[in-house]
C-alpha atoms as a PDB file:
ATOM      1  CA  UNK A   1     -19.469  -2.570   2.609  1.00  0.00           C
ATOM      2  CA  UNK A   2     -20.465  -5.898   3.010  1.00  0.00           C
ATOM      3  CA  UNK A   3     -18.423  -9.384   1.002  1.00  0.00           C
ATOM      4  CA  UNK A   4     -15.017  -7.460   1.560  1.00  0.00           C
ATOM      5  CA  UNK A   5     -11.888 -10.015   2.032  1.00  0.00           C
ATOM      6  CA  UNK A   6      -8.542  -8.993   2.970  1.00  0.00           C
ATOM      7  CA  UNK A   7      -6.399 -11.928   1.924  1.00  0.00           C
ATOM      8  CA  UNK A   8      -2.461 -12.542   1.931  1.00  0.00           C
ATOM      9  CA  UNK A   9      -1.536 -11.748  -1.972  1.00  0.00           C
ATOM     10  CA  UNK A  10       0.436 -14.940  -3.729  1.00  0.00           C
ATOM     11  CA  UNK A  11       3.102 -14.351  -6.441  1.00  0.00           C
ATOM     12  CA  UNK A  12       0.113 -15.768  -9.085  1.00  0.00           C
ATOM     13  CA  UNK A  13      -1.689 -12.432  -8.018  1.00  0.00           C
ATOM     14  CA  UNK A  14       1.180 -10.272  -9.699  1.00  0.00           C
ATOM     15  CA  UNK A  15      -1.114  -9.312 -12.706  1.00  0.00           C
ATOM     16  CA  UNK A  16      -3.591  -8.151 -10.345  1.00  0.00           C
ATOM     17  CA  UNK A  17      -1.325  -6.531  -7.866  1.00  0.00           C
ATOM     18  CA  UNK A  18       0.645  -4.590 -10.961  1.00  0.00           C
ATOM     19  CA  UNK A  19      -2.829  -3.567 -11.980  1.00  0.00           C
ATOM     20  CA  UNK A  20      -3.857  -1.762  -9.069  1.00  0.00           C
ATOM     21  CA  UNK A  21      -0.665  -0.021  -8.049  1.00  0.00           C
ATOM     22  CA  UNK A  22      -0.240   1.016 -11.451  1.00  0.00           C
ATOM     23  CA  UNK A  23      -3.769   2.432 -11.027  1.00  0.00           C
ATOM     24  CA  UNK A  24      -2.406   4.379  -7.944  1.00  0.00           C
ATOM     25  CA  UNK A  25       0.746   5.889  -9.794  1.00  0.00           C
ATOM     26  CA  UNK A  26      -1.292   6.933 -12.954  1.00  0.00           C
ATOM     27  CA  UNK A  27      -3.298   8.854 -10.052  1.00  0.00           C
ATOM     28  CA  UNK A  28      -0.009  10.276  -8.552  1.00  0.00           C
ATOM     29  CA  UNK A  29       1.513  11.184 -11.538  1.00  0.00           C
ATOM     30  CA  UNK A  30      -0.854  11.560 -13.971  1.00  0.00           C
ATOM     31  CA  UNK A  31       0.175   9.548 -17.103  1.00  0.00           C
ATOM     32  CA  UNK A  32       3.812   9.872 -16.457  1.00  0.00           C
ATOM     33  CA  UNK A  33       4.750   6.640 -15.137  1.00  0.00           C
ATOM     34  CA  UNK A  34       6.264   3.644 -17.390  1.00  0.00           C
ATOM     35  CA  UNK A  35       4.028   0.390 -17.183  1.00  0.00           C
ATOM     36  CA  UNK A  36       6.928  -1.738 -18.530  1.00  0.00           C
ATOM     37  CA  UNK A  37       9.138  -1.503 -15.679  1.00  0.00           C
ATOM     38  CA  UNK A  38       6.216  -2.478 -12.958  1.00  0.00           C
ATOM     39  CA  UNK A  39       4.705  -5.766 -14.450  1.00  0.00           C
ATOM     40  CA  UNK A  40       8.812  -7.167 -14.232  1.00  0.00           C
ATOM     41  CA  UNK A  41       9.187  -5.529 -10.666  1.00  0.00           C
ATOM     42  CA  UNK A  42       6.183  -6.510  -9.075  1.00  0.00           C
ATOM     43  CA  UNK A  43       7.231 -10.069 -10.079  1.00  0.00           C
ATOM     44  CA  UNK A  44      10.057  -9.781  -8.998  1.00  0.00           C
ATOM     45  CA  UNK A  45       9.306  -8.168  -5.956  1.00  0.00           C
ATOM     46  CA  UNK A  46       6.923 -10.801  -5.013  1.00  0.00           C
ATOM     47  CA  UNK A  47       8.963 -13.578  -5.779  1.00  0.00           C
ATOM     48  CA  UNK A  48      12.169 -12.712  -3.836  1.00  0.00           C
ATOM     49  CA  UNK A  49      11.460 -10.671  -1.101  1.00  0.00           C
ATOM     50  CA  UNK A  50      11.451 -11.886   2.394  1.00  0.00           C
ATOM     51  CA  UNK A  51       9.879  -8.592   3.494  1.00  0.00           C
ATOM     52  CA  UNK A  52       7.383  -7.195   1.476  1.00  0.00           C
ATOM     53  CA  UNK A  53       3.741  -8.374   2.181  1.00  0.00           C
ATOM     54  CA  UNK A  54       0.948  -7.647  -0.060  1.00  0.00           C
ATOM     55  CA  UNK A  55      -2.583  -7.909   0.819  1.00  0.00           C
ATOM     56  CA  UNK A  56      -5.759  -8.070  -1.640  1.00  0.00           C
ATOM     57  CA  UNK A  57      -9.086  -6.660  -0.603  1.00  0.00           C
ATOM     58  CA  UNK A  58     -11.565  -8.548  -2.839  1.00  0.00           C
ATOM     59  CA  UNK A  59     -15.386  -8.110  -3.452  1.00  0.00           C
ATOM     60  CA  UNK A  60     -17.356 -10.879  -4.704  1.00  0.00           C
ATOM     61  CA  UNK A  61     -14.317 -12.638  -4.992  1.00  0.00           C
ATOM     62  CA  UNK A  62     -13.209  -9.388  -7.278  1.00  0.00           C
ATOM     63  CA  UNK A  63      -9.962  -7.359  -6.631  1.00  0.00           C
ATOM     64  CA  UNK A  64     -10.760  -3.942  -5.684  1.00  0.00           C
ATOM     65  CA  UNK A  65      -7.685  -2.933  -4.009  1.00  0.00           C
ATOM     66  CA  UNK A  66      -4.238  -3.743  -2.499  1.00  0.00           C
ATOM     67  CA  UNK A  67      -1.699  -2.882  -0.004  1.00  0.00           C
ATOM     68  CA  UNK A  68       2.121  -3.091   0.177  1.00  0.00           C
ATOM     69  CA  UNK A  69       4.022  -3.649   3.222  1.00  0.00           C
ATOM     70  CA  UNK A  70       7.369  -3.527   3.801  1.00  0.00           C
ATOM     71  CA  UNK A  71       9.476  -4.611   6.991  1.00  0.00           C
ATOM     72  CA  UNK A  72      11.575  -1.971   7.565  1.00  0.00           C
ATOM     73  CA  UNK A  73      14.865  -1.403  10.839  1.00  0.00           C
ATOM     74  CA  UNK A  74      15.511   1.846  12.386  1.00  0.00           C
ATOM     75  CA  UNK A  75      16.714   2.856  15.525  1.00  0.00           C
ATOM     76  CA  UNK A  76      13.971   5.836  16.140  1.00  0.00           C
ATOM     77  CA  UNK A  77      11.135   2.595  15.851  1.00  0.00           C
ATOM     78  CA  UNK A  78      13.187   0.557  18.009  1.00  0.00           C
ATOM     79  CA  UNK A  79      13.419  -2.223  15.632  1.00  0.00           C
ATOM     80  CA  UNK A  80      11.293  -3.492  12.965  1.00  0.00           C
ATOM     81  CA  UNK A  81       8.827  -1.388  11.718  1.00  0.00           C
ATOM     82  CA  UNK A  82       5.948  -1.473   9.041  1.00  0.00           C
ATOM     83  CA  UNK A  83       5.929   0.527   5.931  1.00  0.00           C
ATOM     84  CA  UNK A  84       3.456   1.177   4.158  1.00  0.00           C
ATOM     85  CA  UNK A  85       4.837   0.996   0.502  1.00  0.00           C
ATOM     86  CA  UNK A  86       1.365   1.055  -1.573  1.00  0.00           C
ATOM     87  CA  UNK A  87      -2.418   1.614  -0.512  1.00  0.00           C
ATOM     88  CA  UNK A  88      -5.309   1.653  -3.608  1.00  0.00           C
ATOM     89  CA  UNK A  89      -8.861   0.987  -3.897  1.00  0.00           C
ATOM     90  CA  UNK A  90     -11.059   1.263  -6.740  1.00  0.00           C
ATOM     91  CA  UNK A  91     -12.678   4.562  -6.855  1.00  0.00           C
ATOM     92  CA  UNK A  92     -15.635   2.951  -7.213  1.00  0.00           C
ATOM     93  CA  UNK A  93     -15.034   1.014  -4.215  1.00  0.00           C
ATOM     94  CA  UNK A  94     -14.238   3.809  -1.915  1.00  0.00           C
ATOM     95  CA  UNK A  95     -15.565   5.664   1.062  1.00  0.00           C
ATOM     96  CA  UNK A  96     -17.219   2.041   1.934  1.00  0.00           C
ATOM     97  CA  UNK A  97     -14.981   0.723   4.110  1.00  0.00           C
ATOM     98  CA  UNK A  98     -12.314  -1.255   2.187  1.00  0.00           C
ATOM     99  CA  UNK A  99      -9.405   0.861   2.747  1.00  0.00           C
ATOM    100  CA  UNK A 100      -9.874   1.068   6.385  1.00  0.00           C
ATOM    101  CA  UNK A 101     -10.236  -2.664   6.008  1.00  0.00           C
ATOM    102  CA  UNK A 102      -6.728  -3.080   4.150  1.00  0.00           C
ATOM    103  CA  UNK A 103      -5.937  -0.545   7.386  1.00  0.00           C
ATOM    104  CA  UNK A 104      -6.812  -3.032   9.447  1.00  0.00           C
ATOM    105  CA  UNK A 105      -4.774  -5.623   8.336  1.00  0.00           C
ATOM    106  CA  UNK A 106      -1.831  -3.897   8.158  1.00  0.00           C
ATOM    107  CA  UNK A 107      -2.144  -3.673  12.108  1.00  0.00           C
ATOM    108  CA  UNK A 108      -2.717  -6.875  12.805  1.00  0.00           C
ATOM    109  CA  UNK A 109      -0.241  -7.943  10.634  1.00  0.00           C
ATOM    110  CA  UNK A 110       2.268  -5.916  12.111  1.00  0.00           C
ATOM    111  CA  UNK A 111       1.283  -6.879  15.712  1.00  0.00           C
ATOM    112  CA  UNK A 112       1.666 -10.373  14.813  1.00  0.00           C
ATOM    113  CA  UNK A 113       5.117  -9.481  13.398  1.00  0.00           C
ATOM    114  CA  UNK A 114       6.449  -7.533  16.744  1.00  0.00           C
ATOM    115  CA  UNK A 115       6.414  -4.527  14.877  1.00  0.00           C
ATOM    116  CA  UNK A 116       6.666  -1.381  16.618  1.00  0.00           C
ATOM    117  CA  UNK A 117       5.090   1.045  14.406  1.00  0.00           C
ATOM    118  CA  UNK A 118       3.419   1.799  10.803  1.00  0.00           C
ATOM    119  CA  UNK A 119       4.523   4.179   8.370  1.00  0.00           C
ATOM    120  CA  UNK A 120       2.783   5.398   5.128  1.00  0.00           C
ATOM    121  CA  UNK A 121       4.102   8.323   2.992  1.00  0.00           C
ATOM    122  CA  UNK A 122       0.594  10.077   2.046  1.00  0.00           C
ATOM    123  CA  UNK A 123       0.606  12.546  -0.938  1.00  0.00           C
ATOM    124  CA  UNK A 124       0.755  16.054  -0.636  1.00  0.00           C
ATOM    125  CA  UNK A 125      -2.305  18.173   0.121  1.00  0.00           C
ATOM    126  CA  UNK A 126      -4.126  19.776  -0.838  1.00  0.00           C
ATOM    127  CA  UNK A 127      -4.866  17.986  -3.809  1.00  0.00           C
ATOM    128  CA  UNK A 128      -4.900  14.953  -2.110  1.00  0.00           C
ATOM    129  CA  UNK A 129      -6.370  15.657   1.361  1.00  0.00           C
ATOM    130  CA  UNK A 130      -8.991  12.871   1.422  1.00  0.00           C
ATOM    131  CA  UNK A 131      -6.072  10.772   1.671  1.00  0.00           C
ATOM    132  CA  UNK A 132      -4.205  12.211   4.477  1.00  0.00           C
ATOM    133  CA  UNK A 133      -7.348  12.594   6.224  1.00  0.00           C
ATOM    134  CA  UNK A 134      -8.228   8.954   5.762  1.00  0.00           C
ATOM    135  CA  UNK A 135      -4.694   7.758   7.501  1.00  0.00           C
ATOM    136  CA  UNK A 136      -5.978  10.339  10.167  1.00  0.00           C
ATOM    137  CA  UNK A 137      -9.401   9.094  10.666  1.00  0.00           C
ATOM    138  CA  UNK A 138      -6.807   5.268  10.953  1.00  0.00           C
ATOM    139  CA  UNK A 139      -5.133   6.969  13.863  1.00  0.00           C
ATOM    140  CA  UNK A 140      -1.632   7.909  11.868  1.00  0.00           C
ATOM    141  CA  UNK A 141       0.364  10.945  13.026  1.00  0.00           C
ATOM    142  CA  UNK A 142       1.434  13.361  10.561  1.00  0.00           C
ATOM    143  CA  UNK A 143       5.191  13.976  10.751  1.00  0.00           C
ATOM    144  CA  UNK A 144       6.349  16.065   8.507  1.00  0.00           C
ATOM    145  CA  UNK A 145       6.879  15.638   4.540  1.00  0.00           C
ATOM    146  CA  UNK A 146       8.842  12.643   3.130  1.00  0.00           C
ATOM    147  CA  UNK A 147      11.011  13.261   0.092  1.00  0.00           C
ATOM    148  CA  UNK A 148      13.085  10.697  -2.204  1.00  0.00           C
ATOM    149  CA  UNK A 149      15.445  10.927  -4.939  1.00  0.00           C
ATOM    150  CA  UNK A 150      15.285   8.250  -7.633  1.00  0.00           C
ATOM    151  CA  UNK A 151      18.455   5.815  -7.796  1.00  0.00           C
ATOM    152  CA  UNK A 152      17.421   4.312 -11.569  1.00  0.00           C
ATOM    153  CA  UNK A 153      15.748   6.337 -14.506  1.00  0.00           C
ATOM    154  CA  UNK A 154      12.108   5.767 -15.270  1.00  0.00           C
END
C-alpha cells in the first residue's frame, strides 16, 4: 500500500487511539467490552506514562490503525524489553502492508531503545489464525499461551 505513515501518536490523538483499540476489543470480545472506561484510560495512559509508546499508521493523512508499546524489565530478556500491548488496522486496510508497517516500527523503535526483545500476546487460534500467522510471517516465535486475571471489574 502506497501513502502509509507510521508516526509517534501525541496525547491530542487519544480520540483516535481509543477508537481503534476499542475497534480491536469489540473484535476480541465481541460486544462485551465497556467503552466508558477506555476513552478515560487511554487519556490517561497517554498523558502519564513514561513507557507506553503509541504509534499511528495513517493513509491520506487518515488513521487506519495503531500500535501500543510498552517498556517492559525481566530477567529472562535481560533487561528492557518491548511489549506489544495493542496492534489494529482497519479491516479495510488490511493484508496491504500496514500492519507489517506498524511491525516495523516497533523494531526500530525498540532498537533505538536498547531493547532486547518484542513481545505480543496474539489471540487464540483457530479463530484467529491470520493473526498469529501474521506475527509469524514478522519473524515472532510462538511460546506458549499467555493468560491474565483481571485486577479491576469491567
Amino acid at each position: 500500500m502506497t501513502g502509509v505513515e507510521i508516526r509517534a501518536a501525541r496525547a491530542t490523538d487519544s480520540n483516535t487511539i481509543c477508537r481503534l483499540v476499542f475497534s480491536l476489543m469489540e473484535a476480541l470480545y465481541q460486544g462485551d467490552y465497556p467503552l466508558d472506561m477506555l476513552q478515560p484510560a487511554t487519556e490517561r495512559v497517554l498523558r502519564n506514562s513514561t513507557d507506553v509508546f503509541p504509534f499511528l499508521a495513517l493513509h491520506d493523512a487518515r488513521p487506519v490503525g495503531v500500535i501500543v508499546l510498552n517498556r517492559c524489565t525481566t530477567i529472562y530478556a535481560l533487561g528492557d524489553l518491548g511489549e506489544i500491548s495493542e496492534l489494529y488496522v482497519e479491516p479495510a486496510h488490511r493484508s496491504a502492508g500496514v500492519g507489517a508497517a506498524l511491525i516495523e516500527k516497533a523494531v526500530a523503535f525498540g532498537r533505538s531503545k536498547g531493547w532486547s526483545m518484542l513481545e505480543v500476546t496474539a489471540p487464540g487460534v483457530p479463530k484467529w489464525r491470520r493473526s498469529v500467522d501474521f506475527y509469524r510471517r514478522s519473524g515472532f516465535k510462538e511460546i506458549g499461551p499467555q493468560l491474565y486475571l483481571m485486577l479491576v471489574d469491567v
